[in-house]
N, C-alpha and C. Protein backbone atom coordinates (compact mmCIF):
# COMPACT_ATOMS: atom_id res chain seq x y z
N UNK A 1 118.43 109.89 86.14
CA UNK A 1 118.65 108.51 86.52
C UNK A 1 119.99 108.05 85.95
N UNK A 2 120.44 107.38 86.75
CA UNK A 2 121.49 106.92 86.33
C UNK A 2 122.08 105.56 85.82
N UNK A 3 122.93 105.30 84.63
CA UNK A 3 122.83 104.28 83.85
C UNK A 3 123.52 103.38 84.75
N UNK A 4 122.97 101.64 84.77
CA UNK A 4 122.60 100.81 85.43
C UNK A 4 124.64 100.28 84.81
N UNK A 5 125.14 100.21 86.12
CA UNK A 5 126.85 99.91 86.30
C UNK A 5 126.51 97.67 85.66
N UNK A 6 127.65 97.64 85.08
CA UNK A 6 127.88 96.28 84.54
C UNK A 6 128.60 95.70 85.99
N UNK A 7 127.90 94.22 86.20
CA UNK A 7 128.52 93.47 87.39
C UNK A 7 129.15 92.66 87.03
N UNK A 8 130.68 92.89 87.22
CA UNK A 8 131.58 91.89 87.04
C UNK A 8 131.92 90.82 88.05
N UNK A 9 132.18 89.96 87.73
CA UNK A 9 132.90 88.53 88.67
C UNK A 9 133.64 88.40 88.66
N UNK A 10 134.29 88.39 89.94
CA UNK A 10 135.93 87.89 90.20
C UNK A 10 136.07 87.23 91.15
N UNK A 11 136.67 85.84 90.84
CA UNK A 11 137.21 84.73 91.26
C UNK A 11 138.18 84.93 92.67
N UNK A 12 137.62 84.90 93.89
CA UNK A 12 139.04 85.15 94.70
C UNK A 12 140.39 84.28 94.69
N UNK A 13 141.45 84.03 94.95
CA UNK A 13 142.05 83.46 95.54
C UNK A 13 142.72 83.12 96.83
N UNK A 14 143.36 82.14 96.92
CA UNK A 14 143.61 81.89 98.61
C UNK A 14 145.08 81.80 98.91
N UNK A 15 146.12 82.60 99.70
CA UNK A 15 147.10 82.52 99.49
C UNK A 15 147.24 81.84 100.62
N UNK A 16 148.89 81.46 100.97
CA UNK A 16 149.47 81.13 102.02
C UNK A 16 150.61 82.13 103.29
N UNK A 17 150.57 81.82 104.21
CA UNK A 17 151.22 82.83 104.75
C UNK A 17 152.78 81.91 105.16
N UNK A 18 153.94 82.21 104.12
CA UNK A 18 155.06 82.15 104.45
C UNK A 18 155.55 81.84 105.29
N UNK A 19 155.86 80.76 105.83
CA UNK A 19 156.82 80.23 107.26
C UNK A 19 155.54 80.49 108.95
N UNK A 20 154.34 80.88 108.60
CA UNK A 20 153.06 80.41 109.39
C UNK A 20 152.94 79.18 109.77
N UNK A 21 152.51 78.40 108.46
CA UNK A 21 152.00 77.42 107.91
C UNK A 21 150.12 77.50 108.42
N UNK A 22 149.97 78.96 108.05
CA UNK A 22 147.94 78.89 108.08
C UNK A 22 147.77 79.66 106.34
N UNK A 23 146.63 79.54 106.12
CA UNK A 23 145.78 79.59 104.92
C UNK A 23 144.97 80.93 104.98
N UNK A 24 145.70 82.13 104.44
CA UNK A 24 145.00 83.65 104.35
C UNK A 24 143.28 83.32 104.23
N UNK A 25 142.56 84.32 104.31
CA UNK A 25 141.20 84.67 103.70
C UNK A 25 141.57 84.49 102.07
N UNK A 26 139.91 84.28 101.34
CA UNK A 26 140.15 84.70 100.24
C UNK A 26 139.96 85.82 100.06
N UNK A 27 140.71 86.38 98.84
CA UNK A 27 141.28 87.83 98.36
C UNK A 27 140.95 88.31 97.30
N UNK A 28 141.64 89.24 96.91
CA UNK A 28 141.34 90.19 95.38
C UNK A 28 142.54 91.14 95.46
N UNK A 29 143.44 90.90 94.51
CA UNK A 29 144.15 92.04 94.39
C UNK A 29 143.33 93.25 93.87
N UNK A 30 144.05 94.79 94.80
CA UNK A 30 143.06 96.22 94.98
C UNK A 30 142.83 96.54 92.99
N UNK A 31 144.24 95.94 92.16
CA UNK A 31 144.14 96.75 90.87
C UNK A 31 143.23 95.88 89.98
N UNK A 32 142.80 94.71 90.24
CA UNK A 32 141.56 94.33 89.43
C UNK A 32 139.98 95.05 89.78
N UNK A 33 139.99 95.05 91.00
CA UNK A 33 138.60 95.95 91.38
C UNK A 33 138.67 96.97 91.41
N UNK A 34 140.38 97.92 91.10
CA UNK A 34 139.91 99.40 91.06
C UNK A 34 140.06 99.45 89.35
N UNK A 35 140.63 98.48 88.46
CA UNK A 35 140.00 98.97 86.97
C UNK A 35 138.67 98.31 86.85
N UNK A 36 138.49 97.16 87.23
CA UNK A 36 136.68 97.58 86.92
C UNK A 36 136.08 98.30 87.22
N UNK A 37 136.44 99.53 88.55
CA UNK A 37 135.37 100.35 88.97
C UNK A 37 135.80 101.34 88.02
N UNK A 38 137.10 101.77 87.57
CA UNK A 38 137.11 102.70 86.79
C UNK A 38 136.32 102.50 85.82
N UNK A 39 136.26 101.24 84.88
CA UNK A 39 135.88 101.27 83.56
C UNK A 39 134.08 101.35 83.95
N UNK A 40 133.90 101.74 84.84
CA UNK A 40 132.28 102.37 84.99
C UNK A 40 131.39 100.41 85.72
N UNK A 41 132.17 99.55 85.91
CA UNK A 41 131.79 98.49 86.94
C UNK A 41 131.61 98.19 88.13
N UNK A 42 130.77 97.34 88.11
CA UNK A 42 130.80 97.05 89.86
C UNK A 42 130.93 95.15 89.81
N UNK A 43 132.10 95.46 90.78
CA UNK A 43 132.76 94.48 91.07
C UNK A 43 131.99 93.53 91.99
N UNK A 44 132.01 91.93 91.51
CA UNK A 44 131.77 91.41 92.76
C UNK A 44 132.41 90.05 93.10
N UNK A 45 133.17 89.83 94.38
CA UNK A 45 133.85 88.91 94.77
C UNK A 45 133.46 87.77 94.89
N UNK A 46 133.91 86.76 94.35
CA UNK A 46 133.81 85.58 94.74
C UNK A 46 134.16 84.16 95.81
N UNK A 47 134.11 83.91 96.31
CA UNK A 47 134.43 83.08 97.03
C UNK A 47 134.87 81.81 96.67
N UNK A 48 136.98 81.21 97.00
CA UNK A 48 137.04 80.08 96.40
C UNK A 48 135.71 78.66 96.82
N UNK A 49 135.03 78.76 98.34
CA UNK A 49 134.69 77.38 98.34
C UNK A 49 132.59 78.25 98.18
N UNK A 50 132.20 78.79 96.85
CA UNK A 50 131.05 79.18 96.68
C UNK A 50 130.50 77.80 96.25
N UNK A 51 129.11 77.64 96.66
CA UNK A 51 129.02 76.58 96.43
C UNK A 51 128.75 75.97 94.49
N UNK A 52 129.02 74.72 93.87
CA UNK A 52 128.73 74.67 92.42
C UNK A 52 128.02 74.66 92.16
N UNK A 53 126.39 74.28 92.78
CA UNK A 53 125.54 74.39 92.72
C UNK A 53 124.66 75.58 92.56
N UNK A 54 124.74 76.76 92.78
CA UNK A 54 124.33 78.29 92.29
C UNK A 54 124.88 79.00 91.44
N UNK A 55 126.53 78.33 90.44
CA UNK A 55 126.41 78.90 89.66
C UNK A 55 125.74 79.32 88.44
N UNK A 56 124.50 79.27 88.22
CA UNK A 56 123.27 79.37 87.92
C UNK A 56 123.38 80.98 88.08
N UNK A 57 123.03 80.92 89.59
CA UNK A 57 122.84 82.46 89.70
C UNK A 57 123.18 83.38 89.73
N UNK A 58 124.68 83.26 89.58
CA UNK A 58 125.99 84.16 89.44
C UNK A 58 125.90 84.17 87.68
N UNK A 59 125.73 83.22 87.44
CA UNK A 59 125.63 83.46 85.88
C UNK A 59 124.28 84.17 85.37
N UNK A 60 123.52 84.42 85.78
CA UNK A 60 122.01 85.36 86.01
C UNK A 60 122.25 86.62 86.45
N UNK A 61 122.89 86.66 87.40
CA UNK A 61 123.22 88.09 87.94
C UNK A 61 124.22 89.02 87.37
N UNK A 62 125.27 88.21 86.96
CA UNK A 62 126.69 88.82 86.73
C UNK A 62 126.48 89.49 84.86
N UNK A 63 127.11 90.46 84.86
CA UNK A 63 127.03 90.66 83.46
C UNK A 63 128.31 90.33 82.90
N UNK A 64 129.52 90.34 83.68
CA UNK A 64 130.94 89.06 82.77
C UNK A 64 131.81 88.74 84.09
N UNK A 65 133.22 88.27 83.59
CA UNK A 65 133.25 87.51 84.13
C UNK A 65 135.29 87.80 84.23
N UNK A 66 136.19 88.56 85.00
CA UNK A 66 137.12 88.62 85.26
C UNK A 66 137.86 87.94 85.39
N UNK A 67 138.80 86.93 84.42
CA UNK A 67 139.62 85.87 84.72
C UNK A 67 141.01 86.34 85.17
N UNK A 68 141.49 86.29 86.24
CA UNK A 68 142.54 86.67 86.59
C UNK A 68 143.69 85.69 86.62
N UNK A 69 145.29 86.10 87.11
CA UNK A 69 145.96 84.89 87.02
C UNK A 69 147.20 84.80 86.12
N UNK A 70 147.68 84.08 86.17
CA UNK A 70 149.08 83.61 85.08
C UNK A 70 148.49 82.66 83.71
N UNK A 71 149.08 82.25 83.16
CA UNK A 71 149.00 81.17 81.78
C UNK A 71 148.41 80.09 81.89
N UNK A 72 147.88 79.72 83.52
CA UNK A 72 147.62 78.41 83.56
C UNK A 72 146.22 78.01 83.05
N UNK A 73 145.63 79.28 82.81
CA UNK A 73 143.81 79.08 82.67
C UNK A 73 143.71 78.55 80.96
N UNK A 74 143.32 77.22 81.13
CA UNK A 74 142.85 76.41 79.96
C UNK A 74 141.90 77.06 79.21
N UNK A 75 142.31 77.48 77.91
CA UNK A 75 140.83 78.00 76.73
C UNK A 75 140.56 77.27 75.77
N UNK A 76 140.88 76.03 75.22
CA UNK A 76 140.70 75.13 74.53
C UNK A 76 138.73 74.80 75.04
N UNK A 77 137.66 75.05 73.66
CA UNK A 77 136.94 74.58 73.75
C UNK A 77 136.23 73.53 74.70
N UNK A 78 137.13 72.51 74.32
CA UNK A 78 136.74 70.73 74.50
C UNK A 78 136.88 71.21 76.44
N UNK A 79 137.84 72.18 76.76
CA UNK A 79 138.22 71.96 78.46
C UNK A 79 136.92 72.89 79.35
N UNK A 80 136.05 73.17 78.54
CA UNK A 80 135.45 73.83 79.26
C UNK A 80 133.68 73.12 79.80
N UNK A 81 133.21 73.43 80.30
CA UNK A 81 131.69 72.55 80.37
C UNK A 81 130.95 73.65 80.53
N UNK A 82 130.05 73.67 79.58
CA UNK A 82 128.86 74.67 79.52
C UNK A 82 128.06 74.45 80.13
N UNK A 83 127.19 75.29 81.18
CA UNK A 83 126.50 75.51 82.14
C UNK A 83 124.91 75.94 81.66
């Protein structure tokens, strides 16, 4: 039997398409879901408009939690709201 893979969460994002002016799918860059699968994970995508109301069950299901991104993600205690 084989040992039970950790489910990670990742946040998609939504890009824009350059001189279009339409709104891509949401996404996942390939090198966040191919190092979680390396590090023995299974990845699972999120959707920007999931609804707020079930994160409940993503937080039940998921075993962590992939923050992706630049500098902008706030870690100051006080900015966060516990669920």
């Amino acid at each position: 039997m084989s040992q039970k893979k950790p489910k990670i969460a990742l946040v998609c994002h939504r890009g824009e398409d350059p001189g279009k002016n339409r709104v891509l799918p949401d996404s996942m860059g390939i090198t966040y879901v191919q190092s979680i699968v390396k590090a023995g994970g299974l990845p699972f995508l999120i959707p920007l408009d999931f609804p707020m109301d079930e994160l409940n069950v993503l937080r039940e299901t998921c075993d962590g939690l992939m923050l992706t991104g630049g500098g902008d993600v706030e870690t100051s205690p006080s900015s966060v709201e516990v669920l």
